[in-house]
Protein backbone atom coordinates (compact mmCIF):
# COMPACT_ATOMS: atom_id res chain seq x y z
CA UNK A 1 -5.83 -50.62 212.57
CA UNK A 2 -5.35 -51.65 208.77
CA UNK A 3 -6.25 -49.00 205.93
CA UNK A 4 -7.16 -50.48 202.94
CA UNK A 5 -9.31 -50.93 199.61
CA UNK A 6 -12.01 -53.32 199.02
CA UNK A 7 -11.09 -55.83 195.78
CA UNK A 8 -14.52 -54.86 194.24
CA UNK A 9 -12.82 -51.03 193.26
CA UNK A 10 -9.90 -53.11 191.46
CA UNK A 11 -12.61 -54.77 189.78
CA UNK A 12 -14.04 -51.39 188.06
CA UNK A 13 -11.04 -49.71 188.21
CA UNK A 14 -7.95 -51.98 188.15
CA UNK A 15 -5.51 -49.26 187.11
CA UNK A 16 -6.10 -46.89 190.54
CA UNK A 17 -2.65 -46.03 192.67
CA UNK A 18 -3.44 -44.59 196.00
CA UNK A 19 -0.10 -43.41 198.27
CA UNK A 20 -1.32 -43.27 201.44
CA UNK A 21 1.26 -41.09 203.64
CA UNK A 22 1.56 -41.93 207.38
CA UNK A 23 2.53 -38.99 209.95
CA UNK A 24 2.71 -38.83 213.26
CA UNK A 25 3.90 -36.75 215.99
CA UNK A 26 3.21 -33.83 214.05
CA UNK A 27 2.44 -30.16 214.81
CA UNK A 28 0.05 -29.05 213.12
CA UNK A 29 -1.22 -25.78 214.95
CA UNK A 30 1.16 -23.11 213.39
CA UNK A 31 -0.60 -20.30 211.50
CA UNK A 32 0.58 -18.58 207.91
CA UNK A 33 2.80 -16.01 210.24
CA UNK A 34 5.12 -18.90 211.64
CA UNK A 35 5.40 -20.42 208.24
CA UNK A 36 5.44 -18.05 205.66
CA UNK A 37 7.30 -21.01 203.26
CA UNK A 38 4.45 -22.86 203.45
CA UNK A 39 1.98 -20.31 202.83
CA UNK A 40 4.65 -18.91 199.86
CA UNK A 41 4.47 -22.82 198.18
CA UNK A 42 0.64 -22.68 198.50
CA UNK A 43 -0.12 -19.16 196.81
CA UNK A 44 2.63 -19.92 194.14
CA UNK A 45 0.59 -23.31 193.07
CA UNK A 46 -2.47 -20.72 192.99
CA UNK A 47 -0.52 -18.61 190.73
CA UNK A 48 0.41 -21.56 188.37
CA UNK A 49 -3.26 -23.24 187.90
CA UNK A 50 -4.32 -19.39 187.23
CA UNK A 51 -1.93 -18.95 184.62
CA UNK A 52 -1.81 -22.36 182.94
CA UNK A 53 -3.33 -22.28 179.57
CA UNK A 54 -4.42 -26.28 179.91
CA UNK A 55 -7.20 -24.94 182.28
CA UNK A 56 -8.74 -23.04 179.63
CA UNK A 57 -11.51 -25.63 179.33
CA UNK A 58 -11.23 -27.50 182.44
CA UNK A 59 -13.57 -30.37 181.85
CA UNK A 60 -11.03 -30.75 179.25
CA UNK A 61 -7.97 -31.36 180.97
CA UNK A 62 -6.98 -34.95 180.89
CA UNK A 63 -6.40 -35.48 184.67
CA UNK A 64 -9.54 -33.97 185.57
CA UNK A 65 -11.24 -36.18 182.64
CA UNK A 66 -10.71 -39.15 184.16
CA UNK A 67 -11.95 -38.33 187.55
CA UNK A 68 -15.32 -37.01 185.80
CA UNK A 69 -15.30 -40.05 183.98
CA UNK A 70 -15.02 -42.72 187.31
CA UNK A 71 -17.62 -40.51 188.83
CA UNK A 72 -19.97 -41.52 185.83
CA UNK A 73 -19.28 -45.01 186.11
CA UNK A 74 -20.48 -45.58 189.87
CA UNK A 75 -23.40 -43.60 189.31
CA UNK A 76 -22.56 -39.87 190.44
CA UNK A 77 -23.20 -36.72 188.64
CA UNK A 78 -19.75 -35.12 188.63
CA UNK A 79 -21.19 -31.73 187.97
CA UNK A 80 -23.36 -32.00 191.01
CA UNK A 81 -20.39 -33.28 192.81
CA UNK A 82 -17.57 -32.84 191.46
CA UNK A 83 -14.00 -34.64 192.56
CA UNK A 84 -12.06 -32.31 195.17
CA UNK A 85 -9.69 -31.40 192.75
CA UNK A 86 -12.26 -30.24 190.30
CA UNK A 87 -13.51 -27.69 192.92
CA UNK A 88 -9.79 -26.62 193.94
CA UNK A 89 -8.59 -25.50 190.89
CA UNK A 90 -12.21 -24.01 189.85
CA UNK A 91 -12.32 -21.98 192.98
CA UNK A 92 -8.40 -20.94 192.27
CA UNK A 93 -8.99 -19.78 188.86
CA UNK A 94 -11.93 -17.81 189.88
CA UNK A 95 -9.66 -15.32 191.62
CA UNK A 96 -10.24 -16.41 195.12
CA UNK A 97 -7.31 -17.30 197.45
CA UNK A 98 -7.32 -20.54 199.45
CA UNK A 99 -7.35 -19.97 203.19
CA UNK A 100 -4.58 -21.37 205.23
CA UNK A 101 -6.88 -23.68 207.38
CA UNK A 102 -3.72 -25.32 209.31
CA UNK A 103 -0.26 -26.57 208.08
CA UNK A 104 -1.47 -30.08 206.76
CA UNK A 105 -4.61 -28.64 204.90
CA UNK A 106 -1.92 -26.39 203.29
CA UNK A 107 0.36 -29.31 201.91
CA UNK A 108 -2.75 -31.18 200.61
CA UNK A 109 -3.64 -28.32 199.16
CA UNK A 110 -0.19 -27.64 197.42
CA UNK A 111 0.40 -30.78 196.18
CA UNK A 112 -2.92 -31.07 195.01
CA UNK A 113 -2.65 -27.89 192.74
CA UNK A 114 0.59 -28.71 192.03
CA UNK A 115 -0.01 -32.02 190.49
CA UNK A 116 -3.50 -31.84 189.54
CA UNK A 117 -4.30 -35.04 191.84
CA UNK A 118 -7.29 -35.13 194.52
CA UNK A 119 -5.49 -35.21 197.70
CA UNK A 120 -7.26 -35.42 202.02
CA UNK A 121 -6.53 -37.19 205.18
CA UNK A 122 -7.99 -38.03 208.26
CA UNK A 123 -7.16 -37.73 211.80
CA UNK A 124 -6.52 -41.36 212.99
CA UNK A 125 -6.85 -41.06 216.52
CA UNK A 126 -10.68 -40.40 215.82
CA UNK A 127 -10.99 -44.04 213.58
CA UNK A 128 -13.11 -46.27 216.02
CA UNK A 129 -12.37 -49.49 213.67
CA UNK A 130 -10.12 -49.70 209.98
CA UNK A 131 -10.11 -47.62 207.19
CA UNK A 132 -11.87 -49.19 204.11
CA UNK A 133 -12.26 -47.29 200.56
CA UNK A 134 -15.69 -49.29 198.97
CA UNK A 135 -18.90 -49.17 197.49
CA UNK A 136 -21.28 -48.06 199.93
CA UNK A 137 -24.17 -50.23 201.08
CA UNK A 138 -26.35 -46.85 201.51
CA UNK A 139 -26.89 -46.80 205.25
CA UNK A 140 -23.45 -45.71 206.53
CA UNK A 141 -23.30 -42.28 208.08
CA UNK A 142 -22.10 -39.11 206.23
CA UNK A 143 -21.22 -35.98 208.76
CA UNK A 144 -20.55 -33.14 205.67
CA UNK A 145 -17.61 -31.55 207.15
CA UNK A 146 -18.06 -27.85 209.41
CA UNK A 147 -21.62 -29.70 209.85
CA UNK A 148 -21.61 -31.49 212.93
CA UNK A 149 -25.74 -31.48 213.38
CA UNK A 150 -26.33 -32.88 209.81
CA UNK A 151 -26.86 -36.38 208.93
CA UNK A 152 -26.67 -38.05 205.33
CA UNK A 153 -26.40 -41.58 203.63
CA UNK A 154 -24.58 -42.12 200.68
CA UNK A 155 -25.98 -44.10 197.50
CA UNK A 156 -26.05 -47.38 197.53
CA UNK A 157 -22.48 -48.24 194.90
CA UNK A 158 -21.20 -45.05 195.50
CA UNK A 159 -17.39 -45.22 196.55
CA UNK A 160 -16.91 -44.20 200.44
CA UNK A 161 -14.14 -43.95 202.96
CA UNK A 162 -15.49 -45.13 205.69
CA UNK A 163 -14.59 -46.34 209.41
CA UNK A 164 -15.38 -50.15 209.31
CA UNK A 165 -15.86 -49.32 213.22
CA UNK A 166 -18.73 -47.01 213.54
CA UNK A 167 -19.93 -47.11 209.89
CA UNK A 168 -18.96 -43.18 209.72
CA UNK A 169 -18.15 -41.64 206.02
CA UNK A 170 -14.80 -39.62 206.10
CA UNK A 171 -15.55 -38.79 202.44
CA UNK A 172 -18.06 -39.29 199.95
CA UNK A 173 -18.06 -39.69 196.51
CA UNK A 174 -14.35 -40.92 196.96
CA UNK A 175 -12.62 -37.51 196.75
CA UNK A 176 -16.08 -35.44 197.16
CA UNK A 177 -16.61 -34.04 199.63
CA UNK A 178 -14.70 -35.17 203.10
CA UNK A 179 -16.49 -35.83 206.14
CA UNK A 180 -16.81 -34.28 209.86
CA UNK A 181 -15.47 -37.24 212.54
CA UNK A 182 -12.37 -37.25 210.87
CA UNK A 183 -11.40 -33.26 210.28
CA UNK A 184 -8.01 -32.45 210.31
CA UNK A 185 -7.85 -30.14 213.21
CA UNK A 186 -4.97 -28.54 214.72
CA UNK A 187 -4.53 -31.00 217.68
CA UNK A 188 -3.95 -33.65 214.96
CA UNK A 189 -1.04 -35.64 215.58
CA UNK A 190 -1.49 -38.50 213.45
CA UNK A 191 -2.63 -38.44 210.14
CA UNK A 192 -3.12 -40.72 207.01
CA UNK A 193 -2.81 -38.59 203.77
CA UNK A 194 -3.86 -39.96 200.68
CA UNK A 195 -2.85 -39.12 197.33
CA UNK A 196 -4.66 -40.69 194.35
CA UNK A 197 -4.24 -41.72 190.80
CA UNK A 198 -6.27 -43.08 187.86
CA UNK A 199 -5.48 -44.66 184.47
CA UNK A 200 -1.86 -44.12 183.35
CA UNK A 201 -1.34 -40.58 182.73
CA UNK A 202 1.42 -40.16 185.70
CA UNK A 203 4.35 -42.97 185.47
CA UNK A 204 4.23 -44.65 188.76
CA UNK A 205 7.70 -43.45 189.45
CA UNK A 206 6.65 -39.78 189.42
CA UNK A 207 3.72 -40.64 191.49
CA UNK A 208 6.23 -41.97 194.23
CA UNK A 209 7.95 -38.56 193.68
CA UNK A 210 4.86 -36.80 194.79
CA UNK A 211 4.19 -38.71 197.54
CA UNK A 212 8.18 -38.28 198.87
CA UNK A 213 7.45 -34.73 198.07
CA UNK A 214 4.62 -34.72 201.01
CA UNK A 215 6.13 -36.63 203.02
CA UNK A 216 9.17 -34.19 202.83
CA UNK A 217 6.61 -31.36 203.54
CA UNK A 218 5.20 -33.00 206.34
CA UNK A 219 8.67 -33.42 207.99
CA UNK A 220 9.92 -29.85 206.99
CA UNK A 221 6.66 -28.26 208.33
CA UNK A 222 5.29 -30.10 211.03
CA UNK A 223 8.05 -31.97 212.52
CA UNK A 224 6.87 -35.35 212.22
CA UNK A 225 7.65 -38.43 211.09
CA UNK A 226 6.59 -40.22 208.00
CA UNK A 227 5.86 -43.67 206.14
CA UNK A 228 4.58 -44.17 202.62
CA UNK A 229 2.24 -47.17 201.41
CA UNK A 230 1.58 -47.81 197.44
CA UNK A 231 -1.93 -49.22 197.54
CA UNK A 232 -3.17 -51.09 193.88
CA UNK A 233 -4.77 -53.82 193.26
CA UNK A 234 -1.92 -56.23 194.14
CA UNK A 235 -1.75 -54.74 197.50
CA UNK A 236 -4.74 -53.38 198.50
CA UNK A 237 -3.96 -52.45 202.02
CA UNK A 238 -1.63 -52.53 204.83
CA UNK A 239 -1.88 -52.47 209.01
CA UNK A 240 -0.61 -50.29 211.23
C-alpha cells in the first residue's frame, strides 16, 4: 500500500506539511471509565479553546484563515463546509462537550484543539488499493460518515482522500467532512493519522513536535506501535 499526495496539490499549494502517523496493533475499544487521562487531556483542550480570547472572532484567527482561504481557492464554500477544525472549535465554544467516540477519535480530537490543526485517520485494513490526497475527477464515491445508505460525488477539483482501489472518498473537501468505509471503529488496529499544515505559521520543527506528541498518545493509550512520515512537496508519499 503507498499513501501519498498527488504533485498537482504542490502545484496550488507548495507550502502544505502533512505528518501522517502510522499505528498498529492498537487497542482502541476502551471507554472514558478505563482512561480517565485521556478523557482529562480532551476536556482540558475544551476548556482552553473556550477561554482563549484569539477565538473571539474565529474567522479571524490566523490558522483557521488559511484553511478558509485554500477552501476558496479549489472552489468550496468554506461556510457551507467548513474545514474540520473550523467545526471543532465552533461546536467547543458553543458550550457543548465532545463525546468520547473511542480512544483514537479522542487524541485527534486533542491534538486538534490543542494546536488548532485539522486532524482524522482511517482504518487501513478497510483500503482496497493506496491512499491518494487529489483533485477529484467528480465521479468517485463519497459514503458521509454514520451514513452507510447515502451516496455522493464530490466536485470535479475539489481535494479528496480517496482509495485509488475502489474509488471510495475517506474525506471530502480535504479535512471536511470524513467518509464511512474508512471509520475509525473500535476493532481498528491499524490506523494512518494525519495531521496537516498550511503556509508557514507553525515552524516545521514544532510541527514534528505535534506529531511525536500523537504518536506518544497513541503508544501511552492504545498500546501500539508507531511510525511518522513528513509528506511535502519533495516527498510526496511513502509505501508501506
Amino acid at each position: 500500500m503507498k499513501i501519498s499526495i498527488d504533485t498537482t496539490v504542490f502545484e496550488t499549494f507548495p507550502d502544505f506539511t502533512r505528518h501522517v502517523l502510522v499505528a498498529e496493533n492498537v487497542a482502541n475499544n476502551a471507554g472514558p471509565q478505563a482512561l480517565p487521562e485521556l478523557e482529562a487531556l480532551l476536556r482540558d483542550r475544551e476548556r482552553e479553546a473556550r477561554g482563549s480570547e484569539a477565538f473571539a472572532d474565529i474567522k479571524a484567527h490566523p490558522m483557521l484563515a488559511i484553511w478558509r482561504s485554500a477552501f476558496q481557492r479549489f472552489g468550496v464554500n468554506p461556510n457551507k463546509c467548513p474545514p474540520s477544525i473550523f467545526n471543532l472549535i465552533k461546536r467547543t465554544r458553543s458550550g457543548k462537550d465532545l463525546p468520547f467516540v473511542n480512544p483514537l477519535v479522542c487524541i485527534f480530537n486533542v491534538i486538534s484543539l490543542g494546536n488548532c490543526i485539522p486532524a482524522g485517520g482511517d482504518d487501513l485494513d478497510k483500503v482496497i488499493g493506496d491512499i491518494c490526497l487529489r483533485p477529484a475527477a467528480g465521479d468517485e464515491n463519497y459514503i458521509p460518515l454514520g451514513q452507510p445508505d447515502h451516496l455522493e460525488h464530490p466536485e470535479p477539483g475539489e481535494i479528496i482522500l480517496m482509495d485509488t482501489g475502489n474509488r471510495d472518498v475517506f474525506c471530502r473537501a480535504w479535512c471536511w467532512r470524513n467518509g464511512h468505509p474508512s471509520r475509525i471503529e473500535p476493532t481498528t488496529q491499524r490506523v494512518a493519522i494525519n495531521l496537516d499544515y498550511l503556509g508557514t505559521l507553525v515552524p516545521f520543527e514544532e510541527q514534528c513536535r505535534v506529531a511525536e506528541q500523537a504518536a506518544e498518545y497513541v503508544r501511552r493509550f492504545c498500546a501500539g506501535t508507531t511510525r511518522i512520515f513528513h509528506l511535502n512537496a519533495e516527498n510526496s508519499g511513502f509505501a508501506l
